[in-house]
N, C-alpha and C. Protein backbone atom coordinates (compact mmCIF):
# COMPACT_ATOMS: atom_id res chain seq x y z
N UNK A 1 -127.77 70.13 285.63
CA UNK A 1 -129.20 70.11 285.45
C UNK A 1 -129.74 71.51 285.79
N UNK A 2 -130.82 71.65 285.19
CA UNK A 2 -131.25 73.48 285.03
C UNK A 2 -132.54 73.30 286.29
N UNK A 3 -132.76 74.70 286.42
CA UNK A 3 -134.01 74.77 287.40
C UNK A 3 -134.93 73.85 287.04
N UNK A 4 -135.25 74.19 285.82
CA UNK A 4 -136.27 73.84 285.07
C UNK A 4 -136.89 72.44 284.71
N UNK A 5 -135.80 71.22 285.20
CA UNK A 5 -135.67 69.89 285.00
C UNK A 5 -135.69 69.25 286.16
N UNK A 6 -136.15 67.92 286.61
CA UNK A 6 -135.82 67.32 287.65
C UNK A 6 -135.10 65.81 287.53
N UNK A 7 -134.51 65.91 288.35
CA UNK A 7 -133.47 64.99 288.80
C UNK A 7 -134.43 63.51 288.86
N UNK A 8 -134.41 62.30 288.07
CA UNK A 8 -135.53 61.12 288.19
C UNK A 8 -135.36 60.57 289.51
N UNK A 9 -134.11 60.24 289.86
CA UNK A 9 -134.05 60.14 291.58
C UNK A 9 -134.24 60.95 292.46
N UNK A 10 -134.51 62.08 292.53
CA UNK A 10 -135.21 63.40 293.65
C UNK A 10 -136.60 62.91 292.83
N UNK A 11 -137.15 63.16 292.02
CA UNK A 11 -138.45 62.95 291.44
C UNK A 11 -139.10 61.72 291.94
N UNK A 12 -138.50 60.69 292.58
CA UNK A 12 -138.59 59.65 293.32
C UNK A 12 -139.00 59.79 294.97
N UNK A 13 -138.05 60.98 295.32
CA UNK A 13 -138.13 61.46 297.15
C UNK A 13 -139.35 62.50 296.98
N UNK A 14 -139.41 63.07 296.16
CA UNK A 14 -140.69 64.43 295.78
C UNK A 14 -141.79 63.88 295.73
N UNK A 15 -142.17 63.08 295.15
CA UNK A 15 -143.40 62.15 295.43
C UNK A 15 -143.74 61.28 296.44
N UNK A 16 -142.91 60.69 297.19
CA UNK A 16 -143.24 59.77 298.15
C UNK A 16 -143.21 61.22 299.11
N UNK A 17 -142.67 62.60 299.34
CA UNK A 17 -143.48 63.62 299.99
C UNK A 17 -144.50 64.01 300.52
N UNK A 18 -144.72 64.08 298.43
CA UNK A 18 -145.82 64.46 298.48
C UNK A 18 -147.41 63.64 298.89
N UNK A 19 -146.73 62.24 299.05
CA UNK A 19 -147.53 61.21 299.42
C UNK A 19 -148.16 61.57 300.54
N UNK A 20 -146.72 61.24 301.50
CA UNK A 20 -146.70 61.93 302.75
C UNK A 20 -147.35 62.65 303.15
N UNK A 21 -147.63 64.23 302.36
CA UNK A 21 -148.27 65.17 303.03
C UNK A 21 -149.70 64.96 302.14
N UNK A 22 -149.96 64.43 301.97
CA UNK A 22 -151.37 63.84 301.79
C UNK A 22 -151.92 62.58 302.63
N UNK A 23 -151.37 61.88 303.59
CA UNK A 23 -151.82 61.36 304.14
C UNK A 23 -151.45 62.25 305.67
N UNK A 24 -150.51 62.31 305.75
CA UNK A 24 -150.69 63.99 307.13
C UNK A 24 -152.13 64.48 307.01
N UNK A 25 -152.59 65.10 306.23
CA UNK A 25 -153.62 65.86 305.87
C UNK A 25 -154.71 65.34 306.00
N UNK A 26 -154.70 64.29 305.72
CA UNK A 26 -155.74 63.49 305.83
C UNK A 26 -156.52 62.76 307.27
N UNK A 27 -154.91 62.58 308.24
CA UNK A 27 -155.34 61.67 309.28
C UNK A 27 -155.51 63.43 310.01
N UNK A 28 -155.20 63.92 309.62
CA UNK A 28 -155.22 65.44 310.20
C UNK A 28 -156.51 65.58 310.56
N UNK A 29 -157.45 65.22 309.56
CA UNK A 29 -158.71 65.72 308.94
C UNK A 29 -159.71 64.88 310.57
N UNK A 30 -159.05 63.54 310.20
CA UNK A 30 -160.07 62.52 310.94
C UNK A 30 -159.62 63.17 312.44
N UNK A 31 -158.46 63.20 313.01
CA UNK A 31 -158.11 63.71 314.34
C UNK A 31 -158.98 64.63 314.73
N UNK A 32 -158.73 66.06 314.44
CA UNK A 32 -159.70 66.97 314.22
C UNK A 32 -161.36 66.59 314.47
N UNK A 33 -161.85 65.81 313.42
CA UNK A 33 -163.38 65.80 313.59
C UNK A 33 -163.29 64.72 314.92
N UNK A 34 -162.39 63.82 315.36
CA UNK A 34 -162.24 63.17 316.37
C UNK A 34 -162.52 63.52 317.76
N UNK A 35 -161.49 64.40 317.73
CA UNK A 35 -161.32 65.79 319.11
C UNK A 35 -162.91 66.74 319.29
N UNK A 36 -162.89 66.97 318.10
CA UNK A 36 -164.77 67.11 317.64
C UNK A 36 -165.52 66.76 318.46
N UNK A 37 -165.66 65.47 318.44
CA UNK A 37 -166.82 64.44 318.42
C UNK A 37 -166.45 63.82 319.42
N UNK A 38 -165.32 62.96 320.17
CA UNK A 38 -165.60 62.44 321.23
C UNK A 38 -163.97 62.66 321.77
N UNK A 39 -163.74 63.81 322.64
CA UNK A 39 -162.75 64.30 322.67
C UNK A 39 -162.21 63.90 323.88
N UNK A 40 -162.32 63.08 324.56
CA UNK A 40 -162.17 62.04 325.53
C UNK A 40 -161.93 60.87 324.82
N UNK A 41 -162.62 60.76 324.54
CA UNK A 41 -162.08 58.73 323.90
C UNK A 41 -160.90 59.04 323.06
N UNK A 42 -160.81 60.16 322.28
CA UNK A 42 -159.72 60.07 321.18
C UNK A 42 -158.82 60.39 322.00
N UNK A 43 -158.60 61.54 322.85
CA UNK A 43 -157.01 61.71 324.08
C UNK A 43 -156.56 60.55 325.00
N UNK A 44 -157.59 59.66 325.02
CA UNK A 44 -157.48 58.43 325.59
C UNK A 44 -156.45 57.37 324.37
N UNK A 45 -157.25 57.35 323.51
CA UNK A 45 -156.61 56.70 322.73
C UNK A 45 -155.19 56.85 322.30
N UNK A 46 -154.96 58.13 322.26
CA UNK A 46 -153.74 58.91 321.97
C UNK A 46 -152.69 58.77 323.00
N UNK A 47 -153.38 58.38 324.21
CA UNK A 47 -152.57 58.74 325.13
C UNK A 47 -151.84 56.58 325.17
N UNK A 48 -152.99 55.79 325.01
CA UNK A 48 -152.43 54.38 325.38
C UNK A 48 -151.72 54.28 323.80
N UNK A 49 -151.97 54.96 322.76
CA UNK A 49 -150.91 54.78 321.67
C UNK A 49 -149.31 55.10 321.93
N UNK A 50 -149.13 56.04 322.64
CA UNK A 50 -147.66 56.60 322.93
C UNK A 50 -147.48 55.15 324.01
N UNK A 51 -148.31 54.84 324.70
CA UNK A 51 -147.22 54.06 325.39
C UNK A 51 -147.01 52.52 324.79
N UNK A 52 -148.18 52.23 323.86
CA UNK A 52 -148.19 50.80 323.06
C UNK A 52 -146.84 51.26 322.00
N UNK A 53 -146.22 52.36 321.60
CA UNK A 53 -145.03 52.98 320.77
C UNK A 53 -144.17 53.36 321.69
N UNK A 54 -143.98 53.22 322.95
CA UNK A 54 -142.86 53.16 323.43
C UNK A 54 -142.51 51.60 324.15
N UNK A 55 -143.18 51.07 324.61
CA UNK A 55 -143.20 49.92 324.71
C UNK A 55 -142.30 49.14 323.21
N UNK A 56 -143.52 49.12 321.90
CA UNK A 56 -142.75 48.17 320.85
C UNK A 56 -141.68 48.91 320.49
N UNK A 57 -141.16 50.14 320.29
CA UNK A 57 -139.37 50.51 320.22
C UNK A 57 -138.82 50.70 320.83
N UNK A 58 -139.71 49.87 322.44
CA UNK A 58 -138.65 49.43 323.30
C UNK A 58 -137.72 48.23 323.49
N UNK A 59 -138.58 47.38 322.71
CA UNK A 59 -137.77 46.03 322.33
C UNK A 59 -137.31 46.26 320.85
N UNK A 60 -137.07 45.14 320.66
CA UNK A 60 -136.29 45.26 319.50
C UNK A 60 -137.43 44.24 318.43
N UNK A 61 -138.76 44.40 318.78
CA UNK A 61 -139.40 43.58 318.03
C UNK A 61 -140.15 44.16 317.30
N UNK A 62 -140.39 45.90 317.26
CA UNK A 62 -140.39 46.97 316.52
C UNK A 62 -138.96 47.58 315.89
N UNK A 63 -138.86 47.64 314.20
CA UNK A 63 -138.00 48.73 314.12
C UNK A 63 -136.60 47.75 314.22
N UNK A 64 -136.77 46.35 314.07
CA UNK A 64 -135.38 45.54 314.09
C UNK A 64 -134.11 45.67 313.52
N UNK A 65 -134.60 46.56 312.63
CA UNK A 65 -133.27 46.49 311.70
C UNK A 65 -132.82 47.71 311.88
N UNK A 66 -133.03 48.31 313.70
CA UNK A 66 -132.19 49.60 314.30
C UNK A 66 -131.24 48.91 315.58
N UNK A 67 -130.31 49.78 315.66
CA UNK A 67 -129.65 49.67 316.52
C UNK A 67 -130.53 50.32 318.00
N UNK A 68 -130.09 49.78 319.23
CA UNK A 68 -130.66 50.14 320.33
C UNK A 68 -130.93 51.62 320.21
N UNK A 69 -129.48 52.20 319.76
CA UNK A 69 -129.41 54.20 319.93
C UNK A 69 -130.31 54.60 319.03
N UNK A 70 -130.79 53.84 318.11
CA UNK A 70 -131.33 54.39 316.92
C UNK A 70 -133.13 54.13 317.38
N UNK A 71 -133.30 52.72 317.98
CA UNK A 71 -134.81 52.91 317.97
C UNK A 71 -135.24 53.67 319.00
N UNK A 72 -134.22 54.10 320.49
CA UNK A 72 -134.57 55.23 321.22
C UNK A 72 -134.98 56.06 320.94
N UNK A 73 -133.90 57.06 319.58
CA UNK A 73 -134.30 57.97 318.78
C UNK A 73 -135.70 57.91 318.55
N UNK A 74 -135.51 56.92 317.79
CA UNK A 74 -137.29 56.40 316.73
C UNK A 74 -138.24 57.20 317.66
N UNK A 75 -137.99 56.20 318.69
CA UNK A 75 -139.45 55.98 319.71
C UNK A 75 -139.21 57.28 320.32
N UNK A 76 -138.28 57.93 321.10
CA UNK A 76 -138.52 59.49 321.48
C UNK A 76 -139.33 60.66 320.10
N UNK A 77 -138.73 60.42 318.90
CA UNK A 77 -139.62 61.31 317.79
C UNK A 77 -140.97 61.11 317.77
N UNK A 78 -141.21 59.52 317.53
CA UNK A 78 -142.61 59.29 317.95
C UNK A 78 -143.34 59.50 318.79
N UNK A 79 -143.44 59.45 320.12
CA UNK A 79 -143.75 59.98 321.60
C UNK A 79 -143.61 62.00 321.25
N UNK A 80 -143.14 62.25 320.90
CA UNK A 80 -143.21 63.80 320.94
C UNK A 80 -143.97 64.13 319.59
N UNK A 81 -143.72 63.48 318.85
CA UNK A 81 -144.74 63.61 317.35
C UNK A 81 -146.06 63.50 318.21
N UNK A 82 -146.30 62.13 318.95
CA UNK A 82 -147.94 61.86 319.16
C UNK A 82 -148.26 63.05 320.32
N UNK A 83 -147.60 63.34 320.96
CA UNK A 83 -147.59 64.99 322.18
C UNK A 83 -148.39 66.00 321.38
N UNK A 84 -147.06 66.28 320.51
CA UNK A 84 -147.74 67.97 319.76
C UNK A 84 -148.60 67.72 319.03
N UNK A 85 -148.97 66.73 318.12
CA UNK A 85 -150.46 66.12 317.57
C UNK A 85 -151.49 66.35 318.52
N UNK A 86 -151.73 65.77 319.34
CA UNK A 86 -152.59 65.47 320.29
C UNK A 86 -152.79 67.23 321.05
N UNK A 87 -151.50 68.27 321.63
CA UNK A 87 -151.59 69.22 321.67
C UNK A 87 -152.38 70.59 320.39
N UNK A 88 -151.81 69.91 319.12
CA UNK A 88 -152.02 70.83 318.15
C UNK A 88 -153.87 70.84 317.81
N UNK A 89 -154.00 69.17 318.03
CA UNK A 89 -155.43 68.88 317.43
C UNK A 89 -156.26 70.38 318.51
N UNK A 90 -156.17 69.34 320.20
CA UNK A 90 -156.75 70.42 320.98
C UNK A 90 -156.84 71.95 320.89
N UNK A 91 -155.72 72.77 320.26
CA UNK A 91 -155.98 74.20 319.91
C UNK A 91 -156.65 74.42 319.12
N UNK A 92 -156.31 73.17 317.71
CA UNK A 92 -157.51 73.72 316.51
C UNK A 92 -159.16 73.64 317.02
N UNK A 93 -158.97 72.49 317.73
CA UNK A 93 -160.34 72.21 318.14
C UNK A 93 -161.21 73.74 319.09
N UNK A 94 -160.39 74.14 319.98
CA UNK A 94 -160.41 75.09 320.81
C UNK A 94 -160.55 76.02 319.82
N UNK A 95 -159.90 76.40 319.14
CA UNK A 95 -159.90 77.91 318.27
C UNK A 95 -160.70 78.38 317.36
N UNK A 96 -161.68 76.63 317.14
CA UNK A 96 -162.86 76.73 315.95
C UNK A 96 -163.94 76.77 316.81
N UNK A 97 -164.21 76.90 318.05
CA UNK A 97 -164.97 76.54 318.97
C UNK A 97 -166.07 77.36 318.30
């Protein structure tokens, strides 16, 4: 297959991406005006979300169809995803001041 052509199964992962980074962008958007606007209630919120997401991939009643090693994983990516979110929002917020 040439540069120039795409693969219908990658053309399958390229879009659900690009999905992806359109809804990134988006909850991006709301975080942001969040941190904005009531920048206490939302770090609050952020903060009892990491533990309501470590809690459910702490059992196995989130994420069932992982093995124990695997929803650790899960739930550690998640917990550090919701960190640097919650870190990243605060700088933008700070830097547009």
């Amino acid at each position: 297959m040439s540069e120039l052509e795409i693969d219908p199964d990658r053309a399958v992962s390229i879009r659900l991406r690009a999905r992806l980074a359109v809804v990134e962008r988006a909850a991006w958007f709301g975080l942001v005006h969040a941190m904005r606007t009531r920048p206490a209630e939302t770090e609050a919120y952020l903060e009892s979300e990491r533990a309501r997401c470590a809690e459910g991939f702490g059992r196995r009643g989130w994420a069932g169809d992982l093995n124990e090693a695997e929803r650790r994983l899960l739930a550690a990516e998640v917990d550090a995803g919701l960190t640097q979110l919650l870190a990243d929002a605060k700088e933008e917020v700070a830097g547009a001041g």
